[in-house]
C-alpha atoms as a PDB file:
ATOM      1  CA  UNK A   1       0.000   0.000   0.000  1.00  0.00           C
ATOM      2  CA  UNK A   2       1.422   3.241  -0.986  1.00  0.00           C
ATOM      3  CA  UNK A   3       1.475   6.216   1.282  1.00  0.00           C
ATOM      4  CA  UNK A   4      -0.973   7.797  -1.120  1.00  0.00           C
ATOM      5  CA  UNK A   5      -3.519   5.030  -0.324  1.00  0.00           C
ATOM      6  CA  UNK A   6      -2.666   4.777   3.420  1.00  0.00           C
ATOM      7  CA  UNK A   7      -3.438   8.239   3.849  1.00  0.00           C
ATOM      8  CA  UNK A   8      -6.482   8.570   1.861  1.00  0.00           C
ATOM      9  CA  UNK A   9      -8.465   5.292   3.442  1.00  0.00           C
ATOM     10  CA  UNK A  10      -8.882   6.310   6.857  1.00  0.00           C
ATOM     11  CA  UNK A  11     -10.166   9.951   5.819  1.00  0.00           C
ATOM     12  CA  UNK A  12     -12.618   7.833   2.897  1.00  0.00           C
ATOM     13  CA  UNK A  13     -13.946   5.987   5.490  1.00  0.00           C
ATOM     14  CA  UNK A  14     -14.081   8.890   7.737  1.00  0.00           C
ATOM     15  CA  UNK A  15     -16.185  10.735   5.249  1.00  0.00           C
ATOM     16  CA  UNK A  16     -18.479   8.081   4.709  1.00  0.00           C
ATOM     17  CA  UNK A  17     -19.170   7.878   8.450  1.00  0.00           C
ATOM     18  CA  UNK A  18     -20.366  11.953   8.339  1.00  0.00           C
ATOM     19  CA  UNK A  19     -22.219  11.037   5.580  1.00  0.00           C
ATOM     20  CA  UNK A  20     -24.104   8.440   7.004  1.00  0.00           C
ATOM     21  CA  UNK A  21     -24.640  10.367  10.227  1.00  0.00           C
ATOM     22  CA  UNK A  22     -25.706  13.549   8.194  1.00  0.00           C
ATOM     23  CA  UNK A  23     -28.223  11.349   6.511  1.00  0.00           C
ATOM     24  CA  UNK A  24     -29.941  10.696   9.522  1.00  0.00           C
ATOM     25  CA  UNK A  25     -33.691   8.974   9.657  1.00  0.00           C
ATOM     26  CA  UNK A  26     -36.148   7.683  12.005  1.00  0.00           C
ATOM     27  CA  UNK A  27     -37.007   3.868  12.856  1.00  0.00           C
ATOM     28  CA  UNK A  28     -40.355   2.747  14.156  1.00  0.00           C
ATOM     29  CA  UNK A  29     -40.297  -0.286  15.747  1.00  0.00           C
ATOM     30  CA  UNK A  30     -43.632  -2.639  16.176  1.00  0.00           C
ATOM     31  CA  UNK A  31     -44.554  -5.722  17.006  1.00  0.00           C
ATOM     32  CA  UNK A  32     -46.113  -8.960  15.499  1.00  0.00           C
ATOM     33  CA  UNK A  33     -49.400  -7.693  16.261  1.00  0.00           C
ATOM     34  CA  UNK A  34     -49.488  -4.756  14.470  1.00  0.00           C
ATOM     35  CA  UNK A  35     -49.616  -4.736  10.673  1.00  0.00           C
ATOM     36  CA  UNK A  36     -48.147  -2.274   8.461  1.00  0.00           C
ATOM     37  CA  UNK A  37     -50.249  -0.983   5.934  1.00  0.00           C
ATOM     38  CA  UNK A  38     -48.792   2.098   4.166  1.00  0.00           C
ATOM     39  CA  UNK A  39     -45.965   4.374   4.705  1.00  0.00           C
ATOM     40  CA  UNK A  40     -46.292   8.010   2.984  1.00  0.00           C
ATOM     41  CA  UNK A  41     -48.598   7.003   0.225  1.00  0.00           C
ATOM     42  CA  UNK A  42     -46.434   3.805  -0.351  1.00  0.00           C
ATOM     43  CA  UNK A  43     -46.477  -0.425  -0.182  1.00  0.00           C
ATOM     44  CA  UNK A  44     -44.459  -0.665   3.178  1.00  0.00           C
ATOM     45  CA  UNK A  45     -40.367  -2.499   3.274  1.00  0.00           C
ATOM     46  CA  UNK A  46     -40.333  -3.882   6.261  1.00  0.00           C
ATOM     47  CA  UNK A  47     -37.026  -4.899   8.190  1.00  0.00           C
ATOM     48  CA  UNK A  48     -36.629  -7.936  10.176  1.00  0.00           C
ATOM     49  CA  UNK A  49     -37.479 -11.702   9.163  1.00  0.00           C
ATOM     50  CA  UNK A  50     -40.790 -13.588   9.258  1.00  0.00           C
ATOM     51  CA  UNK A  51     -40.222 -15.214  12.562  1.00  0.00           C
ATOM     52  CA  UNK A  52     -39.024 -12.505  14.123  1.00  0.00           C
ATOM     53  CA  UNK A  53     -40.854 -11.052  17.686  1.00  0.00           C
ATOM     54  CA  UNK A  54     -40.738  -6.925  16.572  1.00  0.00           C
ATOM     55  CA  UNK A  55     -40.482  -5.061  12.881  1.00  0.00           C
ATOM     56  CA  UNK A  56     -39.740  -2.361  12.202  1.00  0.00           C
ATOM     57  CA  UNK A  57     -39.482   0.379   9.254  1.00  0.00           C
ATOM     58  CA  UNK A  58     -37.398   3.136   8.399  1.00  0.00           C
ATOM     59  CA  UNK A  59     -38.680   6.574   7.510  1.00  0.00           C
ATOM     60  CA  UNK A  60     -36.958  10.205   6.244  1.00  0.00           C
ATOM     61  CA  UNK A  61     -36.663  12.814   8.618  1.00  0.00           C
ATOM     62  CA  UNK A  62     -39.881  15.015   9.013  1.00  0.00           C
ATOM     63  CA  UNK A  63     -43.180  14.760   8.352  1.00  0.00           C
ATOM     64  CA  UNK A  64     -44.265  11.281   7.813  1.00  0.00           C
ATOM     65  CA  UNK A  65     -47.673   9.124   7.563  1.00  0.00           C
ATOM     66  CA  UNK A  66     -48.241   5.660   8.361  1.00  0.00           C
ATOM     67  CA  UNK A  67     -51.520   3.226   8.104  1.00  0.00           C
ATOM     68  CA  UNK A  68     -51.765   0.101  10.549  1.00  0.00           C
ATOM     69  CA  UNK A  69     -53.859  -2.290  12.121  1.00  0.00           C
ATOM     70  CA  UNK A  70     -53.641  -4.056  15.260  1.00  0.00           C
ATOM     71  CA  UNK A  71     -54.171  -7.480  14.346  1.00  0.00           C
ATOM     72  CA  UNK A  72     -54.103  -9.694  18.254  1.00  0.00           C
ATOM     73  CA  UNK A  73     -54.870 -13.060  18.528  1.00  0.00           C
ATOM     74  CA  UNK A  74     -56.194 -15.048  21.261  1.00  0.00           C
ATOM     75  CA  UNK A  75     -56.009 -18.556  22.562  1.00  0.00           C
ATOM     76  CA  UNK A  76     -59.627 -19.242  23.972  1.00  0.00           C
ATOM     77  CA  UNK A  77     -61.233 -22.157  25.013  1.00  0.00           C
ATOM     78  CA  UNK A  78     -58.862 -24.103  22.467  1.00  0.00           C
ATOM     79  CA  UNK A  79     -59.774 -21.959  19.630  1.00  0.00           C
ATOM     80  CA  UNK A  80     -57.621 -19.182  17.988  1.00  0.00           C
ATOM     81  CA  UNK A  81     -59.728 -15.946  17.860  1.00  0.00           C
ATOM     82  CA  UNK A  82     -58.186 -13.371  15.457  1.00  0.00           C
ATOM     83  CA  UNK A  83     -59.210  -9.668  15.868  1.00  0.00           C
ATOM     84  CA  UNK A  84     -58.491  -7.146  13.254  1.00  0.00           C
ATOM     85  CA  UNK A  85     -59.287  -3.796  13.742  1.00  0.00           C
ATOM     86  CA  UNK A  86     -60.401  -0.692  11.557  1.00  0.00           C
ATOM     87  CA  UNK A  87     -57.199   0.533   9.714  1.00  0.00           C
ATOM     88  CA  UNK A  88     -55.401   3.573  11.533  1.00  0.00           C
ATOM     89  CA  UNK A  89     -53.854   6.814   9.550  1.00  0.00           C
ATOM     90  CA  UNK A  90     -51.864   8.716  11.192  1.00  0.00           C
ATOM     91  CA  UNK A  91     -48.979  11.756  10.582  1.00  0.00           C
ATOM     92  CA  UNK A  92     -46.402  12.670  12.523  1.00  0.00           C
ATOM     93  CA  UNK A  93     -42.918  14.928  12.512  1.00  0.00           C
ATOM     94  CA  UNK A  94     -39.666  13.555  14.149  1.00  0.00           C
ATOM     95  CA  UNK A  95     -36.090  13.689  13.082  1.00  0.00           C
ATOM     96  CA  UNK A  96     -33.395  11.137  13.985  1.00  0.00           C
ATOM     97  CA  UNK A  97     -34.495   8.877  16.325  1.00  0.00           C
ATOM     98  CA  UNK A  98     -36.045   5.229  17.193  1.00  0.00           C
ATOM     99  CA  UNK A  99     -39.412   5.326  17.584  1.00  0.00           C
ATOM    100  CA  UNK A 100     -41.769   2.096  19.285  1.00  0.00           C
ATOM    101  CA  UNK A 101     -45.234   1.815  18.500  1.00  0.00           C
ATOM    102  CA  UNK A 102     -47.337   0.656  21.319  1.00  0.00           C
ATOM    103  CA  UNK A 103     -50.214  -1.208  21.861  1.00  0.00           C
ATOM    104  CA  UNK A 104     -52.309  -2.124  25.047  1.00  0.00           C
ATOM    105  CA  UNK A 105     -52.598  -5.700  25.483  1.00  0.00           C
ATOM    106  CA  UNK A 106     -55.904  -7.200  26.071  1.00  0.00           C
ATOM    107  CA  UNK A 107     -56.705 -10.663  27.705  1.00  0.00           C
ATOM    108  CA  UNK A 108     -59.946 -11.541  25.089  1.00  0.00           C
ATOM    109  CA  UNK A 109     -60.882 -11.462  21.755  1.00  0.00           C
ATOM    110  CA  UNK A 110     -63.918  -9.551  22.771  1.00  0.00           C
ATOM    111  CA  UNK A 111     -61.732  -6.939  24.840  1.00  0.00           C
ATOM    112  CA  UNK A 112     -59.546  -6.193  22.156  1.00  0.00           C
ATOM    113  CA  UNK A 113     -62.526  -5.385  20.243  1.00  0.00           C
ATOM    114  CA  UNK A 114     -63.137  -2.024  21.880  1.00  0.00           C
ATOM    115  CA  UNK A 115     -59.885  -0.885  20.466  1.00  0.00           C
ATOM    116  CA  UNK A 116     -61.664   0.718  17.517  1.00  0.00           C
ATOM    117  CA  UNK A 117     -64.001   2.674  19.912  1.00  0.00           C
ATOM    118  CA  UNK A 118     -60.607   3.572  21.702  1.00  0.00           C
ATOM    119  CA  UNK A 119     -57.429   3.060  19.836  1.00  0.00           C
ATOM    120  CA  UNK A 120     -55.236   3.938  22.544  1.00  0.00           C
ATOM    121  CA  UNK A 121     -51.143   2.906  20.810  1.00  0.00           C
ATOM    122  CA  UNK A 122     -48.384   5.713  20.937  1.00  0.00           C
ATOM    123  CA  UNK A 123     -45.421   6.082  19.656  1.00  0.00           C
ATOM    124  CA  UNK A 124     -42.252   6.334  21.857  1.00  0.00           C
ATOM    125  CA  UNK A 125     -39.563   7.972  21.532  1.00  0.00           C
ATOM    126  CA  UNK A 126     -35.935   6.911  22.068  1.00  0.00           C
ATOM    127  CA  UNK A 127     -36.016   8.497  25.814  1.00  0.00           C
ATOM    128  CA  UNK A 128     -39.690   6.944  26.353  1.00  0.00           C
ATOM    129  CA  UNK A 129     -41.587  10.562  25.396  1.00  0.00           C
ATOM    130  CA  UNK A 130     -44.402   9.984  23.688  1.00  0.00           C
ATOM    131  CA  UNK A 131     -44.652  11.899  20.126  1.00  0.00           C
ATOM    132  CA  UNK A 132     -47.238  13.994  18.968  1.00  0.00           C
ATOM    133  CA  UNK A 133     -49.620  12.623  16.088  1.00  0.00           C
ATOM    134  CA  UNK A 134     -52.918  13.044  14.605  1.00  0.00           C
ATOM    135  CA  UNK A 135     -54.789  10.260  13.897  1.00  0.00           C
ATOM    136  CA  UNK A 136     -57.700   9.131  11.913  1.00  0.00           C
ATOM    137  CA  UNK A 137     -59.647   5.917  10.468  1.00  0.00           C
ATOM    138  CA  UNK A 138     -58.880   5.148   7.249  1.00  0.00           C
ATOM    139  CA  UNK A 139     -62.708   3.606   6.562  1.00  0.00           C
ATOM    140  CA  UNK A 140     -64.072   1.696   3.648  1.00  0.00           C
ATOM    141  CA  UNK A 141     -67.472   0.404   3.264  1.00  0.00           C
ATOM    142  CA  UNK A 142     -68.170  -2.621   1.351  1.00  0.00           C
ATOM    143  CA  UNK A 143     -65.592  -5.791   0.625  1.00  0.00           C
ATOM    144  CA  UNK A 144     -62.227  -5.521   2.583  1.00  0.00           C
ATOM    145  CA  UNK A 145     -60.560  -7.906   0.782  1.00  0.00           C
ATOM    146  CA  UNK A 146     -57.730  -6.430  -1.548  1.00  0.00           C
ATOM    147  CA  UNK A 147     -57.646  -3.250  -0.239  1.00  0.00           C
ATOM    148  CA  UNK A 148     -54.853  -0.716  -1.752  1.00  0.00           C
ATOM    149  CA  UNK A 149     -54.059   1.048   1.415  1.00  0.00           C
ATOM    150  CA  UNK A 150     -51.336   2.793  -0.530  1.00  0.00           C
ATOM    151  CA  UNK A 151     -53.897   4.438  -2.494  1.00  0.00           C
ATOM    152  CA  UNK A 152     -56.507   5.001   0.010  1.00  0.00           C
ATOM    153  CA  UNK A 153     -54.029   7.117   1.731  1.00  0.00           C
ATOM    154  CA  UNK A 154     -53.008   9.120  -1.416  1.00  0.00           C
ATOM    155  CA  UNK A 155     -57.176   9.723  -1.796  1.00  0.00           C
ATOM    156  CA  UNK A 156     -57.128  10.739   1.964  1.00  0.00           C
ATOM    157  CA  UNK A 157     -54.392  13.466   1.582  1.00  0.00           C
ATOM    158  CA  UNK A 158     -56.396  14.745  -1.317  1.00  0.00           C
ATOM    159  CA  UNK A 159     -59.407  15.428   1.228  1.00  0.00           C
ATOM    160  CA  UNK A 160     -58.003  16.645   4.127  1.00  0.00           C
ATOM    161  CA  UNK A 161     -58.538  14.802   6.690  1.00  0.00           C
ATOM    162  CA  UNK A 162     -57.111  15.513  10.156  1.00  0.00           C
ATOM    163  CA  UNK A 163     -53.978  12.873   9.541  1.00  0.00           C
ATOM    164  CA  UNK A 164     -53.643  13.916   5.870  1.00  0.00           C
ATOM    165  CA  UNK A 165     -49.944  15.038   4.393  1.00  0.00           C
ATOM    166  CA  UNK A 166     -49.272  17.363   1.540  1.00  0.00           C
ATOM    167  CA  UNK A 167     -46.563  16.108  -0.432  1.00  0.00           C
ATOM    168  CA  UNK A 168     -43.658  19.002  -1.500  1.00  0.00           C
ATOM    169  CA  UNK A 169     -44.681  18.495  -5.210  1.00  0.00           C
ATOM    170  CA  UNK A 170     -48.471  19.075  -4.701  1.00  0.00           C
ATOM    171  CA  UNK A 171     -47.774  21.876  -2.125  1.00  0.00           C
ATOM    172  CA  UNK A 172     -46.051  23.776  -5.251  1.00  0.00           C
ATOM    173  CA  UNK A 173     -48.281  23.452  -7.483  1.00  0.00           C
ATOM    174  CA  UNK A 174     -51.425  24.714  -5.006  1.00  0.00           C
ATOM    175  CA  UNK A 175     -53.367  27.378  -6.555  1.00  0.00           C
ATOM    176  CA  UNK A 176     -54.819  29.870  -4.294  1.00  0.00           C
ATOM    177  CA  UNK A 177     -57.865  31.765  -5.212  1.00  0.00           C
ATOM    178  CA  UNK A 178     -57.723  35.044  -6.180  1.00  0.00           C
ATOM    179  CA  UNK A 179     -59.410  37.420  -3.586  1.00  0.00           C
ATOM    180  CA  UNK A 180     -59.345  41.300  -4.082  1.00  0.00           C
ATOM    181  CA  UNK A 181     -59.257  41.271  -0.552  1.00  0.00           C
ATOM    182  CA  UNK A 182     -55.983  40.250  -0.024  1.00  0.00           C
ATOM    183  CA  UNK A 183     -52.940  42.632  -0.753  1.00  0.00           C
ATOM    184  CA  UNK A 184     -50.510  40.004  -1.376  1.00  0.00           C
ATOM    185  CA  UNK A 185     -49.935  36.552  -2.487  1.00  0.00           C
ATOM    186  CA  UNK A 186     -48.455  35.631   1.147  1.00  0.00           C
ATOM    187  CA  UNK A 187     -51.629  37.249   2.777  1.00  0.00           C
ATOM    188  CA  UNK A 188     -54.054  34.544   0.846  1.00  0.00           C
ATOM    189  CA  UNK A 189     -51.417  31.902   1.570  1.00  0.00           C
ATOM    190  CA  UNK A 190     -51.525  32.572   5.288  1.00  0.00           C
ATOM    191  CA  UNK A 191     -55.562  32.462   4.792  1.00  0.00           C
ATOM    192  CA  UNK A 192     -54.811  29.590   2.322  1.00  0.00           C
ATOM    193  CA  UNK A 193     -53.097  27.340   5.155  1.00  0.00           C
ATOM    194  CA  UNK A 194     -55.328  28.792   8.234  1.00  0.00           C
ATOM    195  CA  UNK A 195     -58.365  27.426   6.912  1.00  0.00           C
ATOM    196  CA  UNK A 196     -57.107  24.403   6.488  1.00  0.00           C
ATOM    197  CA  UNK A 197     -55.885  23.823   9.677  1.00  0.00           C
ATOM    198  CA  UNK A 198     -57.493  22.094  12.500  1.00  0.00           C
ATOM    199  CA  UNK A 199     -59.086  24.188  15.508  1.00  0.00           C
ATOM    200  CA  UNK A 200     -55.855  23.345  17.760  1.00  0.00           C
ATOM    201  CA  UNK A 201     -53.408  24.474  15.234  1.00  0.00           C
ATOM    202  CA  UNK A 202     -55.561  27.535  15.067  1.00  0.00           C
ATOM    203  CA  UNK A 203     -55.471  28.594  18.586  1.00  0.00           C
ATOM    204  CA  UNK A 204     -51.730  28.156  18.942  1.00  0.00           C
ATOM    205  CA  UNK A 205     -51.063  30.104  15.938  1.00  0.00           C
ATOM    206  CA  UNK A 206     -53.595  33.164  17.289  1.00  0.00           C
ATOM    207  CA  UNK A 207     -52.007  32.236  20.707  1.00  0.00           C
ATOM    208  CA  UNK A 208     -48.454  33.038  19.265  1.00  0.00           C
ATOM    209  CA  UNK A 209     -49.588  35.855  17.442  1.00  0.00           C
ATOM    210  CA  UNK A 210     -50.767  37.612  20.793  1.00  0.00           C
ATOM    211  CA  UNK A 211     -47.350  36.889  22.537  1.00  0.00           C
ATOM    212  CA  UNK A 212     -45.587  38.463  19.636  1.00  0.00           C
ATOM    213  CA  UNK A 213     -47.508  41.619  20.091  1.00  0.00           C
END
């Protein structure tokens, strides 16, 4: 090895380190009970084997959006009783860190049921805070079989609901409506974005506005 090279390795391999350190994501870890249905508008890749007790998946720093469904099973009276409930959407903004999903664990079928009337999981942060997320049902009436969560989710976003995400490329190309009302184009943005909002949002942002003043 020539000097050249013995100099130049260690600082390659330093770079690549920063890199992959500058490139930081999140992880959300889950277990067998919990089914991955959609990650940001897309067919989930899932890391860990078949047999293995947790999952988990990696997402970009930011804003992201996931759709799952607690799936438990139950050993009763020598009978396996599957529950699967309603299908969960739900958006959420970290940066570099391990996430868990959590579930509560129920000792019968027909406890487990009431998750859908209160679907009480959280996410958990690498220092066991829980993160903030908004959360909806992603409903559909009629056959369940085959359903394209993937695209469910991107018709979702398109309505608005109180989990939906607005991709960078669609935010660009929103058209605002023009309103002689408005002086400028960042006046009927800020009108633009408050209406969509939901009330919380709302009274934090009029709440920040007052401390400003």
């Amino acid at each position: 090895m020539s000097f050249k090279h013995f100099i130049l390795q260690p600082l390659a391999i330093a770079f690549i380190g920063f890199s992959a350190s500058a490139a930081a994501d999140v992880t959300i870890t889950f277990p067998t009970d919990v089914e991955m249905l959609a990650v940001n508008s897309e067919k989930p890749e899932m890391n860990g084997g078949v047999f293995a007790s947790t999952k988990s998946i990696t997402l970009p720093d930011g804003e992201n959006q996931i759709v799952f469904r607690y799936t438990p099973v139950f050993h009763e009276g020598g009978e396996r009783n599957a529950v699967n409930t309603n299908a969960i959407i739900t958006k959420f903004t970290v940066s570099n860190t391990e996430l868990t999903l959590e579930v509560p664990q129920y000792r019968s079928a027909d406890n487990a049921k009431e998750f859908d009337k209160n679907p009480t999981w959280k996410l958990v942060d690498d220092k066991g805070n829980p993160v903030d997320v908004k959360q909806d049902k992603l409903i559909k009436n009629g056959v369940q079989l085959g359903r394209q969560y993937d695209t469910e989710s991107v018709a979702y976003n398109k309505k608005g609901g109180i989990a939906a995400i607005i991709p960078a490329s669609t935010a660009a190309n929103i058209q605002v409506p023009v309103n002689s009302q408005y002086k400028t184009t960042e006046e009927q943005m800020l009108h633009y974005w408050y209406d969509k909002a939901d009330k919380e949002t709302k009274q934090r942002f009029i709440q920040s506005i007052i401390q400003v003043k």
